[in-house]
Protein backbone atom coordinates (compact mmCIF):
# COMPACT_ATOMS: atom_id res chain seq x y z
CA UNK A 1 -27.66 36.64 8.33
CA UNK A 2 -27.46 36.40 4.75
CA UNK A 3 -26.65 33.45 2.96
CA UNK A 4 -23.32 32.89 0.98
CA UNK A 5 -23.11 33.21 -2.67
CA UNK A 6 -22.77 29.66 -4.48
CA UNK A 7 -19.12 29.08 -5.33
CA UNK A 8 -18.98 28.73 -9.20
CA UNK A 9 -17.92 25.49 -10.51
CA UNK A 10 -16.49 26.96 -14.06
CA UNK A 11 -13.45 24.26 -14.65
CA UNK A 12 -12.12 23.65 -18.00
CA UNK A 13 -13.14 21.07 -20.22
CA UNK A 14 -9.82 18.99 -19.74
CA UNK A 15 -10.32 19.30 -15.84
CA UNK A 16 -10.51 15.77 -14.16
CA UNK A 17 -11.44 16.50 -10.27
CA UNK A 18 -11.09 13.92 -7.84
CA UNK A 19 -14.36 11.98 -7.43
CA UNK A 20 -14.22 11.32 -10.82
CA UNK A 21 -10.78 9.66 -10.64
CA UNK A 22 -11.62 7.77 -7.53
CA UNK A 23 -15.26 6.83 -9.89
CA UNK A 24 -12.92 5.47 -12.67
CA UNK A 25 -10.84 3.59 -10.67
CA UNK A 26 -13.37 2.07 -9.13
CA UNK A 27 -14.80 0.91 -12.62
CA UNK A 28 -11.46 -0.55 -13.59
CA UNK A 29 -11.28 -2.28 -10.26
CA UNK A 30 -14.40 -4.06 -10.56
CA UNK A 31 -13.72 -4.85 -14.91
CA UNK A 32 -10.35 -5.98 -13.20
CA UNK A 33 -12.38 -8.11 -10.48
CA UNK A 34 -14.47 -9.80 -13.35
CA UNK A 35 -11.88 -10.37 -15.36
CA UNK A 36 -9.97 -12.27 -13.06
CA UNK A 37 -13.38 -14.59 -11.87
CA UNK A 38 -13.93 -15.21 -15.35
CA UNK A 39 -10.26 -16.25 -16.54
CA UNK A 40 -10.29 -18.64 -13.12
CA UNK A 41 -13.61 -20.15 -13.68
CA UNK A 42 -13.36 -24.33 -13.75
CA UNK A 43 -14.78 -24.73 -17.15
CA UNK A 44 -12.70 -21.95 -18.19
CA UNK A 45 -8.99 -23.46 -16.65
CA UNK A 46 -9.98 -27.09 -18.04
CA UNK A 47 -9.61 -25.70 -21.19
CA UNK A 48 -6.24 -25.31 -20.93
CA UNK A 49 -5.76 -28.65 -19.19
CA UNK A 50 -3.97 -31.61 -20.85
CA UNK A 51 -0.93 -33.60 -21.13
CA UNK A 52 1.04 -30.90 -23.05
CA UNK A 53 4.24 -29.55 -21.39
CA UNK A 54 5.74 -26.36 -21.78
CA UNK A 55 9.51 -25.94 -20.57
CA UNK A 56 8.68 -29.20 -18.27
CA UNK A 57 6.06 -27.63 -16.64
CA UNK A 58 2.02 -28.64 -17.23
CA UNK A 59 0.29 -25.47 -19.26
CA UNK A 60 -2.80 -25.18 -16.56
CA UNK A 61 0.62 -24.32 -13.95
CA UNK A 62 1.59 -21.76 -16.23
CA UNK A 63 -1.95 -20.40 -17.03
CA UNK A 64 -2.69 -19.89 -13.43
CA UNK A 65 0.71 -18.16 -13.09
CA UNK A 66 0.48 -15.84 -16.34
CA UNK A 67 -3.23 -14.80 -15.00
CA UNK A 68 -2.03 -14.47 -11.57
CA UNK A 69 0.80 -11.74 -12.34
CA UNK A 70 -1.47 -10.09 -15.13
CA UNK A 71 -3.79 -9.53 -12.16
CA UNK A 72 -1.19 -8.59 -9.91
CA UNK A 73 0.27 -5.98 -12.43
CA UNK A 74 -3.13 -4.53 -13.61
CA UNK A 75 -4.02 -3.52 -9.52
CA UNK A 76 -0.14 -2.27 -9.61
CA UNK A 77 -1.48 -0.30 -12.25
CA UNK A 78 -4.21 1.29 -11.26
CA UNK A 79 -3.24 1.88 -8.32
CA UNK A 80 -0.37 3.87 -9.54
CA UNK A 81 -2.39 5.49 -12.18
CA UNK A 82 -5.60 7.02 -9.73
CA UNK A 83 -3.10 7.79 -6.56
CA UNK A 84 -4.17 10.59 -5.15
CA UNK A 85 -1.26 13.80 -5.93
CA UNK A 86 0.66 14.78 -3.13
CA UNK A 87 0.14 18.23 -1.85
CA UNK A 88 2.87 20.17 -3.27
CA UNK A 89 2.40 23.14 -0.43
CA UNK A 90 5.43 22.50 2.08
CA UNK A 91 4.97 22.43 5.55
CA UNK A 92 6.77 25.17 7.63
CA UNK A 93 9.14 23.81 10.36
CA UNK A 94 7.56 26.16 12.92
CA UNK A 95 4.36 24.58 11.99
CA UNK A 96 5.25 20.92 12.68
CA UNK A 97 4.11 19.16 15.46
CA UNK A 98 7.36 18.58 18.56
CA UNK A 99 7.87 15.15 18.37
């Protein structure tokens, strides 16, 4: 039997395939990661610490928060950003599965 011919990977320059999306957000996942331990380290939070009051509320409360829902919004993010896109082929009914 003779073997196949090599497929030929010719993509344009702009051309982003998939493993290097899922590469890249796995980068910014772990910068994201480190970010996070770093901004939540002790000596790091008692900084911030004091008697100072900000709309009645101590400033380390509202430094946790703030780094909290920068966190939170960065994974929301990326997340949203490296999604896999759905297949845009529809399915025929006569091919779907009798539920």
């Amino acid at each position: 039997m003779a073997p196949e011919p090599a497929q030929s990977t010719n993509k344009p320059p702009g051309d982003v395939s998939t493993g290097s999306q899922a590469g890249r957000a796995g980068a910014f996942s772990i910068s994201l990661f480190l970010f996070a331990a770093l901004m939540l380290l002790p000596p790091i939070v008692t900084l911030i610490e004091g008697e100072a009051n900000l709309f009645g509320l101590p400033v380390i409360y509202l430094y946790l928060f703030a780094i909290w829902i920068a966190v939170v919004a960065l994974i929301y993010l990326i997340s949203e950003r490296f999604a896999p896109a759905p297949d845009p082929t529809p399915i025929p009914e006569d091919a779907a599965p009798d539920a």
